[in-house]
Structure formats: structure tokens, C-alpha cells
Protein backbone atom coordinates (compact mmCIF):
# COMPACT_ATOMS: atom_id res chain seq x y z
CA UNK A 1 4.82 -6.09 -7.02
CA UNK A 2 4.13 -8.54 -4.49
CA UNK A 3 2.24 -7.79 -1.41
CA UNK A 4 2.62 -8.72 2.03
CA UNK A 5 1.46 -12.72 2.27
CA UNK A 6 -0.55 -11.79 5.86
CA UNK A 7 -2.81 -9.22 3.13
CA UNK A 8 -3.89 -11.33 1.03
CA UNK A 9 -3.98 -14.46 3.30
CA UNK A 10 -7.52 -13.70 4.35
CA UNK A 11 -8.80 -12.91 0.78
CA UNK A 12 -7.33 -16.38 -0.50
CA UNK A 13 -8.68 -17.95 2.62
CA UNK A 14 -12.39 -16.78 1.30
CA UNK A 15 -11.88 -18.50 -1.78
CA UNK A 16 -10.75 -21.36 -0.36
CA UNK A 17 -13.49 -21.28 1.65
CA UNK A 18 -16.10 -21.17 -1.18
CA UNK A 19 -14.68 -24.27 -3.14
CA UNK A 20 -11.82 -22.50 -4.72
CA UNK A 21 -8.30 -24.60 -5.81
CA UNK A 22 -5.56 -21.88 -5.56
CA UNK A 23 -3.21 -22.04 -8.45
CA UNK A 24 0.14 -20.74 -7.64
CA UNK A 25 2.30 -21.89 -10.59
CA UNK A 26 2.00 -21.94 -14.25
CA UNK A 27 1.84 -25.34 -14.46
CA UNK A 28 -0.84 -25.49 -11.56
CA UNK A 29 -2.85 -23.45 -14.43
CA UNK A 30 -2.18 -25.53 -16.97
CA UNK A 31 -2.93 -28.90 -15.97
CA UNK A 32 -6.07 -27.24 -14.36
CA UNK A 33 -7.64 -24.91 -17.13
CA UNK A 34 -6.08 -26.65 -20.26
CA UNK A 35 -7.97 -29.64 -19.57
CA UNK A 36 -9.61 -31.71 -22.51
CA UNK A 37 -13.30 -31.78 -21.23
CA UNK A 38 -15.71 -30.03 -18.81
CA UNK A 39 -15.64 -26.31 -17.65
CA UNK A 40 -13.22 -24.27 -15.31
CA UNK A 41 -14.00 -21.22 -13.85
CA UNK A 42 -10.69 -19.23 -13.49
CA UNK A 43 -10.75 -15.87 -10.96
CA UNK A 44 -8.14 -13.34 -11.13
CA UNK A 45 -8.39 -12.14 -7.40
CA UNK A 46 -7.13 -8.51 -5.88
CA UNK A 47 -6.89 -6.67 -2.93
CA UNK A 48 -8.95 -3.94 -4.47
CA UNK A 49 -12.33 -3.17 -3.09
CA UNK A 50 -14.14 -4.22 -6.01
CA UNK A 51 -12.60 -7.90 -5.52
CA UNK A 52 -13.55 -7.70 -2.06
CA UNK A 53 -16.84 -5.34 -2.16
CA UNK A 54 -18.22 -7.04 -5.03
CA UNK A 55 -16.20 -9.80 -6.99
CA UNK A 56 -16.28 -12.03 -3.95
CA UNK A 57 -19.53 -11.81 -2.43
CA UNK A 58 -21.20 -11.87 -6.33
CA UNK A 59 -19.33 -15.30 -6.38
CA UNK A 60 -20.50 -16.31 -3.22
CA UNK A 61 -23.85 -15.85 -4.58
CA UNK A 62 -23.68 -17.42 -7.90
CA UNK A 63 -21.73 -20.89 -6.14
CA UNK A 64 -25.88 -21.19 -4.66
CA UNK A 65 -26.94 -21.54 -8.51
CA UNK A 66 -28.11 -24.85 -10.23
CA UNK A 67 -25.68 -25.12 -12.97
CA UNK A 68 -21.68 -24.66 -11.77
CA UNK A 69 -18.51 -25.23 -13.10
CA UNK A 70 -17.24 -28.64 -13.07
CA UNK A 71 -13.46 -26.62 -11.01
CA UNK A 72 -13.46 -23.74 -9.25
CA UNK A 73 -10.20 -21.99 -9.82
CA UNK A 74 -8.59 -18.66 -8.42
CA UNK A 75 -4.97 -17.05 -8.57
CA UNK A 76 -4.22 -13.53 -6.94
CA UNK A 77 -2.67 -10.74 -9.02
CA UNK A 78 -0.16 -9.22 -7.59
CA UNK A 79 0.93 -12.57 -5.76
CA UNK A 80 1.04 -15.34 -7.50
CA UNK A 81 2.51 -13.23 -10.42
CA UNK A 82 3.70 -16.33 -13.30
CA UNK A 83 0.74 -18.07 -12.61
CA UNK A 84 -1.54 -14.77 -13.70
CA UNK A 85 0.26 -14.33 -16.06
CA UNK A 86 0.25 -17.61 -17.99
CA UNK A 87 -3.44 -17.72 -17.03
CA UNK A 88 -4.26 -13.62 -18.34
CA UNK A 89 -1.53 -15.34 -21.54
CA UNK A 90 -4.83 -17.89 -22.43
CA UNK A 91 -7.07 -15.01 -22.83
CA UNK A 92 -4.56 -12.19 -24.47
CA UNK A 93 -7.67 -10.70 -26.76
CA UNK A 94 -8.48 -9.24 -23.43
CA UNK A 95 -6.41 -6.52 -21.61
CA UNK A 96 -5.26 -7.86 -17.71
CA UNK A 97 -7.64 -6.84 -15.31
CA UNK A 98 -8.30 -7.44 -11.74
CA UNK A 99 -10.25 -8.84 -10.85
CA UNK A 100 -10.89 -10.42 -13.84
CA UNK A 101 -13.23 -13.72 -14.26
CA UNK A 102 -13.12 -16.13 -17.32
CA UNK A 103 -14.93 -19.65 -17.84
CA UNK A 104 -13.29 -22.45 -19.75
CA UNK A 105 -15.28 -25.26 -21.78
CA UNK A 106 -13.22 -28.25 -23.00
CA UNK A 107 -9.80 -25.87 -22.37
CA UNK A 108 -11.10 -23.04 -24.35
CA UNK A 109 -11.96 -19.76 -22.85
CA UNK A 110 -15.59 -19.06 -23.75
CA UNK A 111 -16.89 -16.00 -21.50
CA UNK A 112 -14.85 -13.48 -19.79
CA UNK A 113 -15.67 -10.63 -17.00
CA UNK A 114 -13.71 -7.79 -16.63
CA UNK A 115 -13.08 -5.30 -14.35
CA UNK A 116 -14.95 -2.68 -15.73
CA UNK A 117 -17.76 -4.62 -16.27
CA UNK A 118 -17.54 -5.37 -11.91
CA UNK A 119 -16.80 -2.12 -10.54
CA UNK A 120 -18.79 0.23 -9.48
CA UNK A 121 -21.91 -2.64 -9.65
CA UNK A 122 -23.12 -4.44 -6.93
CA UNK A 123 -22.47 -8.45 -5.79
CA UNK A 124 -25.73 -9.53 -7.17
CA UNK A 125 -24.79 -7.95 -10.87
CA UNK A 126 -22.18 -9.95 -10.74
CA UNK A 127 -23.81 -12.87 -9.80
CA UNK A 128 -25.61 -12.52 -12.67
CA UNK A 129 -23.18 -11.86 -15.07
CA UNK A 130 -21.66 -15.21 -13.61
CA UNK A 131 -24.90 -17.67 -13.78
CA UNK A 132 -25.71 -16.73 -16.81
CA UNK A 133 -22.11 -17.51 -18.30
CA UNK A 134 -22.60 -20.63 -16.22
CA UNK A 135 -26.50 -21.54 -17.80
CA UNK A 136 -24.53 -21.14 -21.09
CA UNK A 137 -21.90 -23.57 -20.81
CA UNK A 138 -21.89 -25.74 -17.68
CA UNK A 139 -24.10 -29.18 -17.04
């Protein structure tokens, strides 16, 4: 199911905002996340109110951490449907989520966030969650 574009325009326009590249087609995931070197952070956005309550501002917070992913990366469930899916397709040990945050090293998938481990939190969990996925694996 697809939502109206003028929904979700100003919850793309946030990640955008914050550094994001918005990855619309499987092959926009694929040449960005299957890359050979360096680390990718990939963001399964929503409309939900955990996405916008706390997925978003958590990220906000983490992006003023020392130690970031070398690409920023988002696609929107619900919206950019193929290119969830082939992304949600690299991590398939894990049941789709959304949101849903997973970090790449060298085009592997080496920490993942779901959902339940979001809601019902607060942004600065989150944040949390985040730098220290980032301390483990980014430069």
C-alpha cells in the first residue's frame, strides 16, 4: 500500500535534511549498500509515530556523534516499496519492521535495530542504540 506522496513528503524531507540519500529503486540500494568498503547506515522510514516520535529525532541526535557512517541512507516503507524490499531482502534473518535501522561494513550488514527495540523508548535510547553500533564499526 502506497500512501499519499504529500504524507510522506515532509518525513522524507527531514531526512533529507539530516544528510540522508533517498533510495527509491533497487538498484539505488544496491550500488549504495553493496559497496566493497566503508559503512552505510540504511533507515527503513514510516509514517508511524515511533518513526516520527522517536526514530527520527534519536537520529537527529546520534548524526552530532564523533564516529558516523561513511553514507547516510533512508527508503520509506510503504512508498518506495521494491527498494524496501530488496534492502529488508539483505537482512532476511530479521523479520520487516518499520522503522527498522541496519549498519553495513564493507557491504555486510553488521548491526540491526528493530522496531520493537524503538517503540515505546524515547529519541535519546535510540540515539544510543545508534552510536554505539556506530563506535563499533565506523572510523
Amino acid at each position: 500500500m502506497r500512501y499519499p506522496e504529500e504524507m510522506v513528503a515532509p518525513f522524507r524531507q527531514e531526512m533529507v535534511q539530516m544528510g540522508f540519500e533517498e533510495l527509491r529503486t533497487p538498484g539505488e540500494v544496491k550500488t549504495a549498500v553493496e559497496q566493497e568498503s566503508g559503512t552505510v547506515f540504511a533507515f527503513v522510514n514510516s509514517v508511524c509515530g515511533c518513526a516520527g516520535g522517536i526514530a527520527r529525532p534519536g537520529i537527529a541526535l546520534a548524526l552530532g556523534h564523533g564516529k558516523l557512517p561513511d553514507r547516510l541512507t533512508t527508503t520509506f516503507a510503504g512508498m518506495d516499496i521494491e527498494a524496501t524490499e530488496y534492502l529488508r531482502g539483505l537482512f532476511s534473518d530479521y523479520p520487516p519492521s518499520s522503522p527498522q535501522a541496519a549498519l553495513f561494513k564493507n557491504g555486510k550488514m553488521v548491526e540491526m535495530i528493530q522496531r520493537h527495540e524503538i517503540e515505546g523508548t524515547h529519541p535519546e535510547h535510540f540515539a544510543g542504540l545508534l552510536t554505539a553500533a556506530f563506535d563499533r564499526h565506523c572510523g
